[in-house]
N, C-alpha and C. Protein backbone atom coordinates (compact mmCIF):
# COMPACT_ATOMS: atom_id res chain seq x y z
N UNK A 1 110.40 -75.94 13.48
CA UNK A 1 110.80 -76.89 12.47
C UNK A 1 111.60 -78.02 13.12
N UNK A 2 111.58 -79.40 12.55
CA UNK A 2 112.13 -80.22 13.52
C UNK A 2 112.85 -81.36 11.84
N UNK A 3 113.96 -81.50 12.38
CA UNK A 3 114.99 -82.11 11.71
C UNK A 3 115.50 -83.65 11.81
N UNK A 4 115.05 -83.90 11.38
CA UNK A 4 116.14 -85.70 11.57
C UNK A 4 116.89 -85.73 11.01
N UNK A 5 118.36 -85.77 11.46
CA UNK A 5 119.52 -85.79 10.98
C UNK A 5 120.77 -87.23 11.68
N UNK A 6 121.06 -87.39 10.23
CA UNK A 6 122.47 -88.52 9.90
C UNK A 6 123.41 -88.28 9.75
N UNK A 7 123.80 -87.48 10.76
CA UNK A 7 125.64 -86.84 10.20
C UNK A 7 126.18 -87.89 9.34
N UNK A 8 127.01 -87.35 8.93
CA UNK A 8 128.24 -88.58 8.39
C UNK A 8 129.46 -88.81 9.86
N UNK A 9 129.92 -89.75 9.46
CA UNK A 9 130.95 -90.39 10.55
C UNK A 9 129.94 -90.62 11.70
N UNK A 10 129.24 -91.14 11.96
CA UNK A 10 128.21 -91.35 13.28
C UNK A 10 128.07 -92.78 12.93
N UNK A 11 127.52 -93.99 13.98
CA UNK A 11 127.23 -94.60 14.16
C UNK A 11 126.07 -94.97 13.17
N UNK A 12 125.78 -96.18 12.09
CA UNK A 12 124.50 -95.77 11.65
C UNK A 12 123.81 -96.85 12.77
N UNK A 13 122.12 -96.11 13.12
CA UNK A 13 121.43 -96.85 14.04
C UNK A 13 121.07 -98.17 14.13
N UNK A 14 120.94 -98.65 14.97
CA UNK A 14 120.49 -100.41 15.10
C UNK A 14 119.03 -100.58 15.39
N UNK A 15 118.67 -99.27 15.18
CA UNK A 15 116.95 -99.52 15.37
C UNK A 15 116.10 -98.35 14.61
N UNK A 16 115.08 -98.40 14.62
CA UNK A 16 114.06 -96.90 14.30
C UNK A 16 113.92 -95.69 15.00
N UNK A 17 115.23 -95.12 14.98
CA UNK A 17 115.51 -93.86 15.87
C UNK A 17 116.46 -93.23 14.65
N UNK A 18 116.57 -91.62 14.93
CA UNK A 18 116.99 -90.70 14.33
C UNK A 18 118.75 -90.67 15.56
N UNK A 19 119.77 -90.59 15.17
CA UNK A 19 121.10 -90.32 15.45
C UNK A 19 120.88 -88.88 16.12
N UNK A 20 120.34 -88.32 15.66
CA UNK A 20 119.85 -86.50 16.19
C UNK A 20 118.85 -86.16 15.67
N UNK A 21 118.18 -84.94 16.80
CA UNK A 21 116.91 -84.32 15.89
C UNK A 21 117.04 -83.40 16.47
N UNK A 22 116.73 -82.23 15.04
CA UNK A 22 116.98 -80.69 16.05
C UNK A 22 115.08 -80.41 15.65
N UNK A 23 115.27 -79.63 17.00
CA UNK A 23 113.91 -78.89 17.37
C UNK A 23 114.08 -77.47 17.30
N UNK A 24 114.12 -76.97 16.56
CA UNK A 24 113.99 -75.53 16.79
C UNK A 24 115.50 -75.09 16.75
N UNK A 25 116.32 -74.39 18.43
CA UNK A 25 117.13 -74.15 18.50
C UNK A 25 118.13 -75.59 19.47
N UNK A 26 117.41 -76.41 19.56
CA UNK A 26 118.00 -77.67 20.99
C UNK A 26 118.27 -78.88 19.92
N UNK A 27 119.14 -79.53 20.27
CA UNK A 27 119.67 -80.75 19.44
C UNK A 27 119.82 -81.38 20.47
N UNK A 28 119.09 -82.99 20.13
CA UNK A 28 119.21 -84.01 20.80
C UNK A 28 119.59 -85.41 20.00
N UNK A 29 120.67 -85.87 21.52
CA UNK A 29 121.30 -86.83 20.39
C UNK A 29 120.87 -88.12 21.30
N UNK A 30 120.64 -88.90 20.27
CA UNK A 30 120.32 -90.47 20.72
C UNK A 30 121.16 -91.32 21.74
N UNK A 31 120.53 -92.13 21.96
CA UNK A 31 121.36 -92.51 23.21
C UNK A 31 122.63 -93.33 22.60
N UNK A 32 124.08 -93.28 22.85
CA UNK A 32 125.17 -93.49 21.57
C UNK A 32 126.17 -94.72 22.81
N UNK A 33 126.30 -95.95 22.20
CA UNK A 33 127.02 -96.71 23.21
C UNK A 33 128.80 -96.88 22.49
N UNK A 34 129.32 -97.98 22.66
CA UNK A 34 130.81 -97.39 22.35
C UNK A 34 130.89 -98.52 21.29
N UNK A 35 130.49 -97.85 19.48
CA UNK A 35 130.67 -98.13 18.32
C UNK A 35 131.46 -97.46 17.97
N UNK A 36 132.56 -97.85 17.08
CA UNK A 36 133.19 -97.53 16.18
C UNK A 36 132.77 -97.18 14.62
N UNK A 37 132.73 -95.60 14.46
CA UNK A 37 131.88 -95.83 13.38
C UNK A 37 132.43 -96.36 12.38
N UNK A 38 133.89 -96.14 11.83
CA UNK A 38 134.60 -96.63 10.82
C UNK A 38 134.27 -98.48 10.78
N UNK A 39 134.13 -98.80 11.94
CA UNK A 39 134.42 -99.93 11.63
C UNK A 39 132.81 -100.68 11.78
N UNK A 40 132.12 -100.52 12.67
CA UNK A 40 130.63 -100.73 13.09
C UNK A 40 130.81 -101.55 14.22
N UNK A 41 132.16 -101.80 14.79
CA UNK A 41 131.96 -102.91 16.08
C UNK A 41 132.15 -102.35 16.79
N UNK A 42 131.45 -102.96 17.76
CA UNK A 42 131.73 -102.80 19.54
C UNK A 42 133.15 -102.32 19.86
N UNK A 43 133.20 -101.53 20.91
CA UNK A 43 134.84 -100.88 21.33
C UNK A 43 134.41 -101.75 22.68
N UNK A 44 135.40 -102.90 23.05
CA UNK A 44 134.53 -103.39 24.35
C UNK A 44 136.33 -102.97 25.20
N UNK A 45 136.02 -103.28 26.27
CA UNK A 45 137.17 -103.35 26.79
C UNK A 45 137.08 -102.64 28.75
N UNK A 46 137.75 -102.07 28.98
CA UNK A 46 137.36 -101.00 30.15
C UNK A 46 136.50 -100.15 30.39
N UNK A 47 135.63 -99.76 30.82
CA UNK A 47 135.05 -98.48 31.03
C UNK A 47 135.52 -97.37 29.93
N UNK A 48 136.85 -97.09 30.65
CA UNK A 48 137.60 -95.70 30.25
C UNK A 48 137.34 -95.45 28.77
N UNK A 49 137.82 -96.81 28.03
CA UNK A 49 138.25 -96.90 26.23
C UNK A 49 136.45 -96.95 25.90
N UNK A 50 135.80 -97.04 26.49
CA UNK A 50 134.07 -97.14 25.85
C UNK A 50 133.49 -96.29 26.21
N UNK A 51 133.45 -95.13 26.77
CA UNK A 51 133.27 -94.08 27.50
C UNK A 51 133.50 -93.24 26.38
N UNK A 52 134.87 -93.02 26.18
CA UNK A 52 135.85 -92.17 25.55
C UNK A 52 134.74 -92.34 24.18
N UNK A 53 134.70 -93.64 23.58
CA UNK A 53 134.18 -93.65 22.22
C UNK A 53 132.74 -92.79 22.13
N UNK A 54 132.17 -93.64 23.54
CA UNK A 54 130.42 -92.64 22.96
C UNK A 54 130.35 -91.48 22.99
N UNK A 55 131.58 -91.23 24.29
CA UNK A 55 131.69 -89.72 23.96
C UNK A 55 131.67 -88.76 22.99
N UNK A 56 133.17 -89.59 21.84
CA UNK A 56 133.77 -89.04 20.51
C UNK A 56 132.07 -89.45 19.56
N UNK A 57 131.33 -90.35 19.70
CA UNK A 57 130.38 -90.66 19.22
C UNK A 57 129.54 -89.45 19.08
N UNK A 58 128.82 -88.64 20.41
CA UNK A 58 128.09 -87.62 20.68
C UNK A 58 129.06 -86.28 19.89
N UNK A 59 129.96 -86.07 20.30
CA UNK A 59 130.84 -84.98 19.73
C UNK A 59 130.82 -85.29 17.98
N UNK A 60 130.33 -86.16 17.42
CA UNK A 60 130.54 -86.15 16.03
C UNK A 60 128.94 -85.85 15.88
N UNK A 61 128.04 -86.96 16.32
CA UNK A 61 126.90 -86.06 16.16
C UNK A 61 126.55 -84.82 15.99
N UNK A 62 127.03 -83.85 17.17
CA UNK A 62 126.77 -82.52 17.30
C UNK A 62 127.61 -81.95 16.45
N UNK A 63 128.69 -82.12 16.20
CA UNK A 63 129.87 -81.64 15.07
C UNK A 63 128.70 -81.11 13.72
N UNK A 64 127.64 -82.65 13.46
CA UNK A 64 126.87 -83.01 12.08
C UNK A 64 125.99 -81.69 12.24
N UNK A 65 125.89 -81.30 13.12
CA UNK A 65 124.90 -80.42 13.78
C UNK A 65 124.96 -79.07 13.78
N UNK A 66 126.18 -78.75 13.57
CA UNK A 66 126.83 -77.19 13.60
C UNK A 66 127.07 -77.00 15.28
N UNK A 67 126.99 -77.99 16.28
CA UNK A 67 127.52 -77.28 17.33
C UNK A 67 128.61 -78.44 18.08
N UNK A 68 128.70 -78.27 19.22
CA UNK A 68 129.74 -78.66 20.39
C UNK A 68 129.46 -79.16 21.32
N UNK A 69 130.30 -80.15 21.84
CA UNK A 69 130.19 -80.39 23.67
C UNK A 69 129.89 -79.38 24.36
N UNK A 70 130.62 -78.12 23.87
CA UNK A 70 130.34 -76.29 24.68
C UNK A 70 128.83 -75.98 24.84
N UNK A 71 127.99 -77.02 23.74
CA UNK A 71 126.26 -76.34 23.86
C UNK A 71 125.89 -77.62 24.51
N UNK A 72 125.83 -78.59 25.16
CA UNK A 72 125.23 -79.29 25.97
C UNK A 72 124.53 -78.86 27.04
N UNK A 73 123.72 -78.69 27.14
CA UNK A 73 123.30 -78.26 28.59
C UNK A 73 122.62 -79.76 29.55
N UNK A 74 122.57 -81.03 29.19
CA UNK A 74 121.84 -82.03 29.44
C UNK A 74 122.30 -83.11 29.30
N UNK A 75 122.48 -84.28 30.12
CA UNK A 75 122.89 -85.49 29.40
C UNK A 75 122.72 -86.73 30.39
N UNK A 76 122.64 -87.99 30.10
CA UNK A 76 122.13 -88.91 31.01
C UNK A 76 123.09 -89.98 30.63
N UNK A 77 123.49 -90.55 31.82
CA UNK A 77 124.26 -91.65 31.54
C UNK A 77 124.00 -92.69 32.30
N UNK A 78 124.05 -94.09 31.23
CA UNK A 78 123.31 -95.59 31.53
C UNK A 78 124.39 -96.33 31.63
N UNK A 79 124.97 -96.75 33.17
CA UNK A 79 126.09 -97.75 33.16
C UNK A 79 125.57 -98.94 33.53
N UNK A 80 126.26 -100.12 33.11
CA UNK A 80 125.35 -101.50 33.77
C UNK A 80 126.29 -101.82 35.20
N UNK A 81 127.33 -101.43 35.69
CA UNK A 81 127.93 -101.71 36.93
C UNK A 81 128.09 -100.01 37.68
N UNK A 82 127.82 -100.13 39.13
CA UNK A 82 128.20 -98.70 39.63
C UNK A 82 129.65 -98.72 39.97
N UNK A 83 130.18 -99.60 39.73
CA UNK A 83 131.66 -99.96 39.99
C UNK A 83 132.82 -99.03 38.97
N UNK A 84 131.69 -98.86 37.83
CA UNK A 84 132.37 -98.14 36.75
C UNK A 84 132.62 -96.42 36.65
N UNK A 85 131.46 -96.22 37.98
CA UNK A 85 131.32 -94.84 37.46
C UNK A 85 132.57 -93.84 37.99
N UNK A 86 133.44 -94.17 38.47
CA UNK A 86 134.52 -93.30 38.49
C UNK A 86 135.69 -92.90 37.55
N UNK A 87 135.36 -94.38 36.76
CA UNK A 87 136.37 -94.51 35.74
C UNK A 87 135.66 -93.59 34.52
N UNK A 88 134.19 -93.79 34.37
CA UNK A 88 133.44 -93.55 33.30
C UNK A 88 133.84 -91.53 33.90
N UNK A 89 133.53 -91.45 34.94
CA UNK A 89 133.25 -89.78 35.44
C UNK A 89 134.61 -89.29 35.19
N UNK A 90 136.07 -89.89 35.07
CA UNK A 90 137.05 -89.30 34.77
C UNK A 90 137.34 -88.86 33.60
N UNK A 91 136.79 -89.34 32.33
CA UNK A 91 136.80 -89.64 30.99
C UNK A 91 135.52 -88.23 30.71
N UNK A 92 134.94 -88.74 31.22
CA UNK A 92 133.72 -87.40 31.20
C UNK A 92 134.16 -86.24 31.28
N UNK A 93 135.03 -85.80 32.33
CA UNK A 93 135.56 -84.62 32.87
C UNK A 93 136.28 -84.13 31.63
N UNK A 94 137.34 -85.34 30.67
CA UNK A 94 137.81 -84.64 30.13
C UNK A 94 137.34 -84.00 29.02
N UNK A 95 136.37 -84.47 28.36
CA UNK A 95 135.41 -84.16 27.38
C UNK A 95 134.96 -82.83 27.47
N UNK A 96 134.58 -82.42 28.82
CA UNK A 96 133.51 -81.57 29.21
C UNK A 96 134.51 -80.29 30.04
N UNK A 97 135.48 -80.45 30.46
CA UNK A 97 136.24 -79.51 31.01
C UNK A 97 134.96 -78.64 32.23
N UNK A 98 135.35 -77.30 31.94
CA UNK A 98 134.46 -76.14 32.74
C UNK A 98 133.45 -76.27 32.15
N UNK A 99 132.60 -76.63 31.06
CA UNK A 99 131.42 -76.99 30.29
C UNK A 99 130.38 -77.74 30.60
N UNK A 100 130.48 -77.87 32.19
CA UNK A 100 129.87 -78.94 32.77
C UNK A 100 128.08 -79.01 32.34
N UNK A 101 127.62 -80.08 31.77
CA UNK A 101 126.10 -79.87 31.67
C UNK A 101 125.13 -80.53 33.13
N UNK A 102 123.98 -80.09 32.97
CA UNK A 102 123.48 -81.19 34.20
C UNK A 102 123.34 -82.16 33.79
N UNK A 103 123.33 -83.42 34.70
CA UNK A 103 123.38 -84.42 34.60
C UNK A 103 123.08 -85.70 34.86
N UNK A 104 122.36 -86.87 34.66
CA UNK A 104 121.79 -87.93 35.56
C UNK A 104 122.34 -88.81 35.31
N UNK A 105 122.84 -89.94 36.34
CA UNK A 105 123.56 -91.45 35.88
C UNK A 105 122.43 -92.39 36.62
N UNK A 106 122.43 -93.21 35.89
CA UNK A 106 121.87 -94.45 36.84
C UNK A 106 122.59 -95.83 36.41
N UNK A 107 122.14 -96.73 37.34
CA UNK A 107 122.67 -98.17 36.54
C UNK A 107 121.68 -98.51 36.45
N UNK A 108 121.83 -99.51 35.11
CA UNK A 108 120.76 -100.34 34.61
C UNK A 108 121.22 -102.05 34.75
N UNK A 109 120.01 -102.79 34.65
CA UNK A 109 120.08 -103.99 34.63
C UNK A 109 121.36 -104.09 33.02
N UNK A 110 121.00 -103.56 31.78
CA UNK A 110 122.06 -104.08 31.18
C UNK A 110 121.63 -103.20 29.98
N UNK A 111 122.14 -102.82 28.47
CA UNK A 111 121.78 -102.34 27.74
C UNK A 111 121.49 -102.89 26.37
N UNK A 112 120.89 -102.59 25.37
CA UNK A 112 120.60 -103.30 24.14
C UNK A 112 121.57 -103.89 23.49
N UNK A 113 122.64 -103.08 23.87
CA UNK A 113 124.09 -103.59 22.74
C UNK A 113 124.50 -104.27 23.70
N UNK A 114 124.35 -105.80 23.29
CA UNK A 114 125.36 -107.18 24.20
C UNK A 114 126.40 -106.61 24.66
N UNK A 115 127.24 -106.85 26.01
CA UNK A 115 128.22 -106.36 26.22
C UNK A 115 128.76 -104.94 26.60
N UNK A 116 127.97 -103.67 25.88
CA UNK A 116 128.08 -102.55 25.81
C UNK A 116 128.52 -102.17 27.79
N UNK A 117 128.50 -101.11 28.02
CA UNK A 117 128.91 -101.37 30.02
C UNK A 117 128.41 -99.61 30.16
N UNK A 118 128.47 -98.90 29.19
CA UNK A 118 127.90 -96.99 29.40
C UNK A 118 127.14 -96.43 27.62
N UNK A 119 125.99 -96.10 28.03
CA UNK A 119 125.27 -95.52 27.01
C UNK A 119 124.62 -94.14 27.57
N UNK A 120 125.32 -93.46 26.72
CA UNK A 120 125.20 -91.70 26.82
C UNK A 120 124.42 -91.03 25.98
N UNK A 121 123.03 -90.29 26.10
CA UNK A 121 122.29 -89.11 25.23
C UNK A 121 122.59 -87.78 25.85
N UNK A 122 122.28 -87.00 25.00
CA UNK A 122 122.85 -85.57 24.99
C UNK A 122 121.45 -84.71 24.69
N UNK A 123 121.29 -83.40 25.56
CA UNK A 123 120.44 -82.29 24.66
C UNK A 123 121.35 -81.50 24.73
N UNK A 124 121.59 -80.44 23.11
CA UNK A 124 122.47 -79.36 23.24
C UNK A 124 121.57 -78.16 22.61
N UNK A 125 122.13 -77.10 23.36
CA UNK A 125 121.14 -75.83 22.37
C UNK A 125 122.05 -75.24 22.00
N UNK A 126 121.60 -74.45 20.75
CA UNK A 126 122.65 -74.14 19.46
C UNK A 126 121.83 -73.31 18.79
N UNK A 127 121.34 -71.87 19.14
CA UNK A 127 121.01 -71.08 18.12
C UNK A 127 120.85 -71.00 16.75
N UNK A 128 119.96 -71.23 15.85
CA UNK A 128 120.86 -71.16 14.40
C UNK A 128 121.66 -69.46 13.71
């Protein structure tokens, strides 16, 4: 059975994509850049403070979801400078503690959201 799901408190999307979709027992979350959902704008600023958000972004998703950062097993991260990724990987750590999932970064030429600098998707598995 496969689910498209809109938590509440999530980002609503800027395009024709689902926020999450569970497959079975695996939840995957869209690729989430650093929106504020209360407010709908851009969190621009440092690395660290936009990081932190998509993070809290993904963690509300999965929250919508019945699970956790603890069920991640997967996640990819899109920075537009490699200059960032230490700042971005410190912020990560704290999210993720001993919970570490695997993981891929790359840089990109730039991302959909003007300005945006790290865009993060998630797969988590979560038994029902």
């Amino acid at each position: 059975m496969i689910e498209r799901i809109s938590p509440p408190g999530v980002p609503a999307p800027r395009g024709p994509y689902s926020p999450a979709v569970r497959a079975g027992d695996f939840i995957y979350v869209s690729g989430q850049v650093p929106i504020d959902p209360a407010t709908g704008q851009v969190v621009s600023g440092d690395i660290k403070l936009e990081t932190r958000q998509v993070l809290n972004n993904i963690k509300a998703n999965l929250e919508g979801c019945g699970a956790s950062l603890a069920d991640v097993i997967k996640t990819s991260v899109y920075l537009t400078e490699v200059k960032d990724f230490a700042g971005m990987n410190e912020v990560y750590a704290e999210f993720f503690g001993v919970a570490k999932p695997a993981r891929t970064t790359v840089t990109v030429l730039a991302l959909p959201l003007p300005g945006a600098k790290v865009e993060i998707d998630a797969i988590a598995y979560k038994a029902k």
